[in-house]
Protein backbone atom coordinates (compact mmCIF):
# COMPACT_ATOMS: atom_id res chain seq x y z
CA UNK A 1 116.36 132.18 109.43
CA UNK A 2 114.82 131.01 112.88
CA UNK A 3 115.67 127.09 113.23
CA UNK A 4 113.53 125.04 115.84
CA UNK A 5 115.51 122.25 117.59
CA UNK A 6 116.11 119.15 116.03
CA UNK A 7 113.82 117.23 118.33
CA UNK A 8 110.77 119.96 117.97
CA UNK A 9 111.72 118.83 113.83
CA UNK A 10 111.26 115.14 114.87
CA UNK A 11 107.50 116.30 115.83
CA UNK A 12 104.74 114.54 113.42
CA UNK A 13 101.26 114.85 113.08
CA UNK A 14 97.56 113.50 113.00
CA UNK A 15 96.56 113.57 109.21
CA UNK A 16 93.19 113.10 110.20
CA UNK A 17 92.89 116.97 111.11
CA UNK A 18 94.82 118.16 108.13
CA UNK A 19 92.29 116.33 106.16
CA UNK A 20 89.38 117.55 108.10
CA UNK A 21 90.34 121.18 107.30
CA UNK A 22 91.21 121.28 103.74
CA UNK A 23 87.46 119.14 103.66
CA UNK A 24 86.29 122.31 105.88
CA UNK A 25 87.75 124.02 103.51
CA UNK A 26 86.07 122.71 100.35
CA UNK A 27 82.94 122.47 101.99
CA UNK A 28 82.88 125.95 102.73
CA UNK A 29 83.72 126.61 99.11
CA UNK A 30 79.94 124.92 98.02
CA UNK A 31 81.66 121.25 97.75
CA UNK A 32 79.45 118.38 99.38
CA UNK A 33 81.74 116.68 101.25
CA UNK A 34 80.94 113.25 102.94
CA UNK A 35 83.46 113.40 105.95
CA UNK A 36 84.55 109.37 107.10
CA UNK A 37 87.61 110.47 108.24
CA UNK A 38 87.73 112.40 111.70
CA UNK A 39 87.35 110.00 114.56
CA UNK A 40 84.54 111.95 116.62
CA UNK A 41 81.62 110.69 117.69
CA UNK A 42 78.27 112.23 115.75
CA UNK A 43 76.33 111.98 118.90
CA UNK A 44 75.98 115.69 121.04
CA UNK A 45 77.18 115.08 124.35
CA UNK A 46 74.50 113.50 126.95
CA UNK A 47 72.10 116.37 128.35
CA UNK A 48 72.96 115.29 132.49
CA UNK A 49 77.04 115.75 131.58
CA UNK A 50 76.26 119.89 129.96
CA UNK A 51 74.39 120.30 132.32
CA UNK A 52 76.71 119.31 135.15
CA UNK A 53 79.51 121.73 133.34
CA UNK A 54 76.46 124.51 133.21
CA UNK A 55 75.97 124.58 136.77
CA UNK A 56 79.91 124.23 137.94
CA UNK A 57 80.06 127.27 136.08
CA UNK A 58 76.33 128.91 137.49
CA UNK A 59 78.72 128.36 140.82
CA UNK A 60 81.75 129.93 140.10
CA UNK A 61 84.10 126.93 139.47
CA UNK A 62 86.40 129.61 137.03
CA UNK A 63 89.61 129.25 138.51
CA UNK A 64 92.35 126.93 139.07
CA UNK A 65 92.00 123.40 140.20
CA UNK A 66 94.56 121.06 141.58
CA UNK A 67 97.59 120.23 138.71
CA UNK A 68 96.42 116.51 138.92
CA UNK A 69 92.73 117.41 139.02
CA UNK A 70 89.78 118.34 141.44
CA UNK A 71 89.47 115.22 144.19
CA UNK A 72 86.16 114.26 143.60
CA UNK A 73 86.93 113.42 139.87
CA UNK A 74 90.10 111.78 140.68
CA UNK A 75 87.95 109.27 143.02
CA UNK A 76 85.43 108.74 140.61
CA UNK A 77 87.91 107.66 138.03
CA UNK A 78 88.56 105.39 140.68
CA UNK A 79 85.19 103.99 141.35
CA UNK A 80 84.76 104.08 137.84
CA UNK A 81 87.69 101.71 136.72
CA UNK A 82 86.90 99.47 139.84
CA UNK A 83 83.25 99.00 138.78
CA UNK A 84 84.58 98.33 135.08
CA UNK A 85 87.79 96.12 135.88
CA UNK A 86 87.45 95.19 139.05
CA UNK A 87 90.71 97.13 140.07
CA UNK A 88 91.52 99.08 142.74
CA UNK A 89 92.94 101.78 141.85
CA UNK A 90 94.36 104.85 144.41
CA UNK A 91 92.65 107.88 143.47
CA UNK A 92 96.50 109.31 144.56
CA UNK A 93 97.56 107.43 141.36
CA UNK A 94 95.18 109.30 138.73
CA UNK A 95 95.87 112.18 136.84
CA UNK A 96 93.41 114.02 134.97
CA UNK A 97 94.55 115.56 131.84
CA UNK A 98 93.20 117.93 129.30
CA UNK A 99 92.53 115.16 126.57
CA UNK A 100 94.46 112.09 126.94
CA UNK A 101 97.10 112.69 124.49
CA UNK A 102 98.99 114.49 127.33
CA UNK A 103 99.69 111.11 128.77
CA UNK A 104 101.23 109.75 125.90
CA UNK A 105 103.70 112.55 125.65
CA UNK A 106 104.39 112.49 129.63
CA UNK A 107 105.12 108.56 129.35
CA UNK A 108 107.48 109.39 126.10
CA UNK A 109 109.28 112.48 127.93
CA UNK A 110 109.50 110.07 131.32
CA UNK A 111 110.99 107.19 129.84
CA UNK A 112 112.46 107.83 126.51
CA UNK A 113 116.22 109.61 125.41
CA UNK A 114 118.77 109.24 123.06
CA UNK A 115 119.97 105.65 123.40
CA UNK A 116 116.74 104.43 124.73
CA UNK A 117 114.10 102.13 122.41
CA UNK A 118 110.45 102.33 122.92
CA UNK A 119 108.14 99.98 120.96
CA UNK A 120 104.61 101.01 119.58
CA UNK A 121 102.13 99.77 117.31
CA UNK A 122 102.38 99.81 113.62
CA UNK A 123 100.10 100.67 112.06
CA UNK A 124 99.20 102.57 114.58
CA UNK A 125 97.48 106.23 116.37
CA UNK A 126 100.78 108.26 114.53
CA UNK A 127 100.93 110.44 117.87
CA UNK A 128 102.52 107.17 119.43
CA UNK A 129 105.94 107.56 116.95
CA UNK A 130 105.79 111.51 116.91
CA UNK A 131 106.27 111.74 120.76
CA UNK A 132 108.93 109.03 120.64
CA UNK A 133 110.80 110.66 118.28
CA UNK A 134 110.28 114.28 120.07
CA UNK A 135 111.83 112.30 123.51
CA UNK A 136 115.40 111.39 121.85
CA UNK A 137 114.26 107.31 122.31
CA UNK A 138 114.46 105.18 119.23
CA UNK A 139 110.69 103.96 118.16
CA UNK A 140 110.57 99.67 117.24
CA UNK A 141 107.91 99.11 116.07
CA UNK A 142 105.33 96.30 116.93
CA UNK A 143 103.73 94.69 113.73
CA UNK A 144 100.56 94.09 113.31
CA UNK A 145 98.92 92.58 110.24
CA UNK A 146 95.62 91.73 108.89
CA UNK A 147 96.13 88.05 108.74
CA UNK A 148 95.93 88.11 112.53
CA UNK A 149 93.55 90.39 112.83
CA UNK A 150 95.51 93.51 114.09
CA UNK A 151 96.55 92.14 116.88
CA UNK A 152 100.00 91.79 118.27
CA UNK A 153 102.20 88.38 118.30
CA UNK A 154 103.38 88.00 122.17
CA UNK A 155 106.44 86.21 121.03
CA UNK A 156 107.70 88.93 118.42
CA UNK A 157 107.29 91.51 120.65
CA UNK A 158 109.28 89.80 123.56
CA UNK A 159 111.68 88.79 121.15
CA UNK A 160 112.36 92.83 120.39
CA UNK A 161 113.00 93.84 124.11
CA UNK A 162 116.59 94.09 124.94
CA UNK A 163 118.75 96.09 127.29
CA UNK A 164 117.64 99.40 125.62
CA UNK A 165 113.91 99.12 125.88
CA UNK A 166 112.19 101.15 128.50
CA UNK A 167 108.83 101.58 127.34
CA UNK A 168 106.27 99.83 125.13
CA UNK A 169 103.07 101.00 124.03
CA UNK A 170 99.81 99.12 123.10
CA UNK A 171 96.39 100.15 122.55
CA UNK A 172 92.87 97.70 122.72
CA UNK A 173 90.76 98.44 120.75
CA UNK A 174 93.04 100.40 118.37
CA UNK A 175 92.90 102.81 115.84
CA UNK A 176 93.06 102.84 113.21
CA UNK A 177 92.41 98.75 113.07
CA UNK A 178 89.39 98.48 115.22
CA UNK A 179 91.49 95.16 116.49
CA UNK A 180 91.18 93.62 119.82
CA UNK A 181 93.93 92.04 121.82
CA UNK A 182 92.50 88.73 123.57
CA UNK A 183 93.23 87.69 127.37
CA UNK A 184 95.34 85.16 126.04
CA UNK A 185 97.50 86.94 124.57
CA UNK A 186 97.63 89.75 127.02
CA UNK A 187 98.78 87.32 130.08
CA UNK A 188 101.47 85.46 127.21
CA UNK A 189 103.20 89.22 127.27
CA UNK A 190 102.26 89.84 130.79
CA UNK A 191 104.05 86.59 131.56
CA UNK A 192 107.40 87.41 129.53
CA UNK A 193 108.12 90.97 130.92
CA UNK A 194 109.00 88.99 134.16
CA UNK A 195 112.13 88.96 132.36
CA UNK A 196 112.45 92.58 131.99
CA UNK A 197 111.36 94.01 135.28
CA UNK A 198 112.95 97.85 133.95
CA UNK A 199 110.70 97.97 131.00
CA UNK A 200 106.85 100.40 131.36
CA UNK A 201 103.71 99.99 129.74
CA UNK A 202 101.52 102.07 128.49
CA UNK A 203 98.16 100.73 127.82
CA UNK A 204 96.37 102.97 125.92
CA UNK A 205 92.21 101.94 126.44
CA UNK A 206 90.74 104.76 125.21
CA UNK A 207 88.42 102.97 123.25
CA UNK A 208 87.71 99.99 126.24
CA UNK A 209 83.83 100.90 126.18
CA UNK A 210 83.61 100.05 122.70
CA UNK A 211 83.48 96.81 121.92
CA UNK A 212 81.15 94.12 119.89
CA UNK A 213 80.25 90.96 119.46
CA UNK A 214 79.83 90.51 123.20
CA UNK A 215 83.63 90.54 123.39
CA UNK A 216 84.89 92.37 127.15
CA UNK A 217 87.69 94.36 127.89
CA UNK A 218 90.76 93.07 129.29
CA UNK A 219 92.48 95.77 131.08
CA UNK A 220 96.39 95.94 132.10
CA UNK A 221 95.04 96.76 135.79
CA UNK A 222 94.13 93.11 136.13
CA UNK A 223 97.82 92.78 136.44
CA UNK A 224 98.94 93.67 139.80
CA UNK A 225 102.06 92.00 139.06
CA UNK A 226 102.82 95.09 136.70
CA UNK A 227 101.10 97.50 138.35
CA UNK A 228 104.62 99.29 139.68
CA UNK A 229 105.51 99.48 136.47
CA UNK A 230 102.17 100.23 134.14
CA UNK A 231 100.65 103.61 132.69
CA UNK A 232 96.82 103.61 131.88
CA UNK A 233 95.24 105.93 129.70
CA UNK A 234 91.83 106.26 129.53
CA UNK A 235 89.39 109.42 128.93
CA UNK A 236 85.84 111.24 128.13
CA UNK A 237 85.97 111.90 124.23
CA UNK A 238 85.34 108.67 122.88
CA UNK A 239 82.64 106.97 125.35
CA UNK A 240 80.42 110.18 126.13
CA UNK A 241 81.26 112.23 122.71
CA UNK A 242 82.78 114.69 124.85
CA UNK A 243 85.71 115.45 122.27
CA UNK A 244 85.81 119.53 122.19
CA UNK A 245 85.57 118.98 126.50
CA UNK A 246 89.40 118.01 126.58
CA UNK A 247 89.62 115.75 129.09
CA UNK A 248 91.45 112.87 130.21
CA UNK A 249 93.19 110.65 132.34
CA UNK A 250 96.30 108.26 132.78
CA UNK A 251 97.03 106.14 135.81
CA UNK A 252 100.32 105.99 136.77
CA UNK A 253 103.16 103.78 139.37
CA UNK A 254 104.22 105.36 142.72
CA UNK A 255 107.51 106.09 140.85
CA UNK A 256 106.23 108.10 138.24
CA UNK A 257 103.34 109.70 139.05
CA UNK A 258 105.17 112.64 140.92
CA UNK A 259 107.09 113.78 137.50
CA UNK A 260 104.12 113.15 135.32
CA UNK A 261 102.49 115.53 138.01
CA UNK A 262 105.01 118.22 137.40
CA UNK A 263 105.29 118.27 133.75
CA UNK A 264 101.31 119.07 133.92
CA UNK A 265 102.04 121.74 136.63
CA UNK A 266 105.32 122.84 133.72
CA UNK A 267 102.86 122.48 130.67
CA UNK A 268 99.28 123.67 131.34
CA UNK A 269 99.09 124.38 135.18
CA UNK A 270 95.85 122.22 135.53
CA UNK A 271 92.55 120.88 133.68
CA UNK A 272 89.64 123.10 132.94
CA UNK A 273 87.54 123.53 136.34
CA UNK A 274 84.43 123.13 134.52
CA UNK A 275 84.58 120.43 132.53
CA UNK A 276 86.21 118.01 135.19
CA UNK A 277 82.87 118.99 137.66
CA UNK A 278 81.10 117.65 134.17
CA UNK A 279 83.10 114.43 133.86
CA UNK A 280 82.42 113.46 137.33
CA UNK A 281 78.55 113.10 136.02
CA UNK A 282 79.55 111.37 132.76
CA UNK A 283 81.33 108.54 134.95
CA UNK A 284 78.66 109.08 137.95
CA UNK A 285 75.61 109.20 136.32
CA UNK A 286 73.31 107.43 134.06
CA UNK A 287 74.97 105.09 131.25
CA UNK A 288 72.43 104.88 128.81
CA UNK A 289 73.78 107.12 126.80
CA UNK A 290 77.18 105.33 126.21
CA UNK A 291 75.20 101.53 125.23
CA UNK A 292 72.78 103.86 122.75
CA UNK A 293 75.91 105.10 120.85
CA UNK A 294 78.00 101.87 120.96
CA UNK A 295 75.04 100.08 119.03
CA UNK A 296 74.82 102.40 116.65
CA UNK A 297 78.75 102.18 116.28
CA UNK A 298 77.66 98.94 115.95
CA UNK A 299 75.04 98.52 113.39
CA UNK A 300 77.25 100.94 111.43
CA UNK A 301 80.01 98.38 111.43
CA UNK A 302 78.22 96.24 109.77
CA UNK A 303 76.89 98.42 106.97
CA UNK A 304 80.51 99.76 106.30
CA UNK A 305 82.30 96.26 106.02
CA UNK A 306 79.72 94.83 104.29
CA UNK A 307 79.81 98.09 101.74
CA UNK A 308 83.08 98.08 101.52
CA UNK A 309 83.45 94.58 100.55
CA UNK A 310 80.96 94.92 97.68
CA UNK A 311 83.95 97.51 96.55
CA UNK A 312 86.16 95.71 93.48
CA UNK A 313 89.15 95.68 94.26
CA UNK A 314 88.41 96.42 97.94
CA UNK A 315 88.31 94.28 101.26
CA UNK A 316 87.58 95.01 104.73
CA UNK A 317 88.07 92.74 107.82
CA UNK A 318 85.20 92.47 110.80
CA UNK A 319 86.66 95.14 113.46
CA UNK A 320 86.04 94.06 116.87
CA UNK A 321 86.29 97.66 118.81
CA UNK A 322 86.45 101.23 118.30
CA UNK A 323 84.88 102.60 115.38
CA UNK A 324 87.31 102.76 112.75
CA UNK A 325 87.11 100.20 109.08
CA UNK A 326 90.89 99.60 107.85
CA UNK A 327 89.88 98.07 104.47
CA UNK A 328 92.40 96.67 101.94
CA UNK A 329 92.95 99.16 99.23
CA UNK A 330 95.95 97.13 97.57
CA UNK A 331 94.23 95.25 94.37
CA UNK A 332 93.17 98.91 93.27
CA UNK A 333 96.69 99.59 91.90
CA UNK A 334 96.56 103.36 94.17
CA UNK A 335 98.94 103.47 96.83
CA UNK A 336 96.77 104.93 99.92
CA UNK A 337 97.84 108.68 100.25
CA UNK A 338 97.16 109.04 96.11
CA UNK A 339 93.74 107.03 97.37
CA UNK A 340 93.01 109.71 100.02
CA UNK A 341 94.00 112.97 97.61
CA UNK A 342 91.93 111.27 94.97
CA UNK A 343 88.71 110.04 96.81
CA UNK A 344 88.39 113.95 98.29
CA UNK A 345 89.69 116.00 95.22
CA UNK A 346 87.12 114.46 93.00
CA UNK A 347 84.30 112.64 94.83
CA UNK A 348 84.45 114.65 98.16
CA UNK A 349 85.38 111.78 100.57
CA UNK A 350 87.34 112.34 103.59
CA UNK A 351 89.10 109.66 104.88
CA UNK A 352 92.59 108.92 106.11
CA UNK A 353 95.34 106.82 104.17
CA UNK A 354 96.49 103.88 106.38
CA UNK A 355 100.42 105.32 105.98
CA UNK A 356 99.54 108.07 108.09
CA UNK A 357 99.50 105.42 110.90
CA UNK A 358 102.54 103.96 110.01
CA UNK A 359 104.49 102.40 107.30
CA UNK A 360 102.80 99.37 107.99
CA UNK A 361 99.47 100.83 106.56
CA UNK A 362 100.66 101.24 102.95
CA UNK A 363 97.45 99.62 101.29
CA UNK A 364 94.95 100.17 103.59
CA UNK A 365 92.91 103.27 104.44
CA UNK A 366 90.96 104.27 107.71
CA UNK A 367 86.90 104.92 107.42
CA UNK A 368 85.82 106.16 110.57
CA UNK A 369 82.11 104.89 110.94
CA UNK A 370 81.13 107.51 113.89
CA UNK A 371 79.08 108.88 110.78
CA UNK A 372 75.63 108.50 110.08
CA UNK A 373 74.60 104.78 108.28
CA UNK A 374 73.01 107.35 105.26
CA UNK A 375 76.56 109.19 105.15
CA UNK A 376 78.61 105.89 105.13
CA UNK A 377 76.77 104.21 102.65
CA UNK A 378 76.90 107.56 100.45
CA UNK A 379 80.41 108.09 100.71
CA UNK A 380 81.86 103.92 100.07
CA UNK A 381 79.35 104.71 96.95
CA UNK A 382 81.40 107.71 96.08
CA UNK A 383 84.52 105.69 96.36
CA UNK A 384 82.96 103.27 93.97
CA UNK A 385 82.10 105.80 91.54
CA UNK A 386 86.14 106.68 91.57
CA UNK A 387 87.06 103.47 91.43
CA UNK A 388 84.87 102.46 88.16
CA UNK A 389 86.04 105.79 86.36
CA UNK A 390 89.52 105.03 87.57
C-alpha cells in the first residue's frame, strides 16, 4: 500500500464543494435541489471584463506571462488598492495568483514548521487550519463568538502570542460569519504587535467590497507601521463574480515577496495570460456592476435573517459583510453536520454545517445568500418543513 506523507495526511478540505457535488449529484438524478451552500456569486460576470479576456485571446496572449503576473495588472492592483485605501502600494510588492487561496498556502509554507504556532479564526474559511497543519506549525485558534458579533477580542488574541507565534491570520468580512472587524479594534491589535515585531499578518479581504449598512473597510495597509511585516490578500471572484476565472492576488513585505515569488514559479509557473488582461478591466473599468450585485447581496440579507428567524428553534444574527447567514441551529436538538445530511437527504437543501469551519461552529450552519431572494426564501421554507416533521 502507497502511503502519502504525514503532512499531505494533515491536508483538510472545503465541505462546501463536497456538498455541492453530491447536490450535483442528486440533482442530476431528477431531485430539486435548492443550493444555499456554495459561496459563488449568481451574477454572470460583467460583459466589459469577457470581453477584455475575448480579445487578449483574439491577440494571441496564449503563452506564458511573468511568475508574479503581467505588469500592467500588477500596477492596476496598485491603483486599485490606492483608490480604495488610500495606500500606496509598489506594484513590485503584488503578486497575482491563480485564485487567492494560493496566498494562504504561500504565507503557511513561508512562515509555519514544526515548533512554530500560527493563529486563525475559529470558526473560520477551514482552508486557514488545513494549510497550517500541511506547514508543520501548530494552528491556535482565535475565538470568535456570536455574542460579539464574530468579531475578534484584541486582548485574547495578544494574550495568545508568545515566543512561538510567527503568523496570524484574520479575515474582514469573514466567512462563514459575515462579521466585520471595526477600526477600533483593528488599531487595539495593531497597537499590541509592537511587542512582537517577529510575528506576520495575513489579512485576508477578500470580501472588502462587500459591506452594508454604510459600514467601510478598514484595511491592514493603513498600517505602515506593519507594512514590513503584513500579507494582503485580495482577488476577482467575489467582487466581479469572476469565480471559474481563477485569479488573485496577495501583497507581500520586501522580505517575503521573493520566496512567495518562487514557490509560484515551483507550483504553477504563472497565472493564466488571458484572464489577468481581463482583470485589468474588472479593476480599470466601469464599477457599476460590483454596487448592482452588493445590493442585491444586500436586500437578500435581509430576507434570509429575517426568514430564518421566523424558524422555531432557529436564530440568525444581522451580518455586516460578505454574503454568508451563520444562524443558530442549537435549540433544534440536531448537531449541525446531522442538520446538513438531513436538510439535503430529505428536503433538498444545500448548505454547509458551521463545524466544517471549525470546532467553534458546532450549532450553527452557513446559508450562503448569493442565491436568488425566490431560492432563499424556498429553501429556509424547506428547512421549516424538516424541522416541523422533525
Amino acid at each position: 500500500m502507497v502511503s502519502p506523507t504525514s503532512a499531505a495526511q494533515n491536508l483538510g478540505t472545503e465541505t462546501a464543494f463536497e456538498v455541492l457535488a453530491k447536490a450535483n449529484r442528486l440533482a442530476a438524478q431528477g431531485r430539486s435541489i435548492i443550493n444555499l451552500g456554495i459561496g459563488q456569486p449568481d451574477f454572470a460576470t460583467p460583459d466589459n471584463i469577457v470581453q477584455a479576456g475575448e480579445q487578449a485571446l483574439a491577440d494571441g496572449k496564449h503563452g506564458y506571462t511573468p511568475a508574479a503576473g503581467i505588469p500592467e495588472l500588477r500596477e492596476s492592483v496598485a491603483r486599485d488598492l490606492q483608490r480604495r485605501h488610500g495606500a500606496e502600494v509598489d506594484p513590485e510588492a503584488v503578486l497575482i495568483t491563480p485564485g487567492a487561496k494560493p496566498v494562504m498556502f504561500f504565507a503557511a509554507l513561508l512562515m509555519g514548521e514544526p515548533g512554530a504556532e500560527i493563529m486563525y479564526p475559529n470558526p473560520g474559511f477551514p482552508i486557514y487550519e488545513s494549510v497550517i497543519r500541511f506547514s508543520g506549525a501548530t494552528p491556535v485558534p482565535i475565538e470568535l463568538h456570536e455574542s460579539s458579533g464574530f468579531t475578534f477580542d484584541p486582548d485574547q488574541v495578544l494574550s495568545q502570542i508568545n515566543e512561538r507565534t510567527r503568523l496570524i491570520i484574520l479575515n474582514s468580512p469573514a466567512n462563514p460569519t459575515g462579521g466585520v472587524y471595526s477600526r477600533d479594534q483593528i488599531e487595539r491589535l495593531v497597537a499590541g504587535l509592537e511587542q512582537w515585531p517577529e510575528v506576520v499578518i495575513l489579512s485576508d479581504e477578500i470580501y472588502s467590497r462587500i459591506l452594508y449598512e454604510g459600514l467601510e473597510h478598514t484595511s491592514w495597509l493603513n498600517y505602515p507601521q506593519l507594512r514590513d511585516r503584513l500579507i494582503v490578500l485580495d482577488g476577482w471572484s467575489k467582487t466581479y463574480a469572476m469565480t471559474g476565472w481563477r485569479l488573485g492576488f496577495g501583497v507581500f513585505p520586501p522580505d517575503l515577496f521573493p520566496f512567495a515569488e518562487r514557490l509560484a514559479i515551483n507550483s504553477y509557473s504563472c497565472p493564466n495570460a488571458a484572464t489577468q488582461y481581463a482583470a485589468v478591466e474588472a479593476l480599470d473599468g466601469p464599477q457599476e456592476a460590483v454596487d448592482i450585485m452588493t445590493s442585491a447581496f444586500d436586500e437578500r440579507r435581509r430576507v434570509i435573517v429575517e426568514e430564518l428567524n421566523d424558524v422555531p428553534g432557529v436564530s440568525c444574527v444581522n451580518p455586516l459583510g460578505a454574503f454568508y447567514a451563520f444562524p443558530n441551529i442549537s435549540e433544534t436538538g440536531i448537531d449541525a453536520r446531522t442538520m446538513q445530511e438531513r436538510l439535503l437527504d430529505e428536503v433538498g437543501l444545500a448548505v454547509i454545517a458551521g463545524t466544517s469551519f471549525g470546532h467553534l461552529g458546532e450549532g450553527y450552519l452557513r446559508f450562503s445568500y448569493a442565491a436568488s431572494l425566490d431560492e432563499i426564501v424556498e429553501g429556509v421554507d424547506r428547512m421549516r418543513t424538516l424541522l416541523a416533521n422533525s
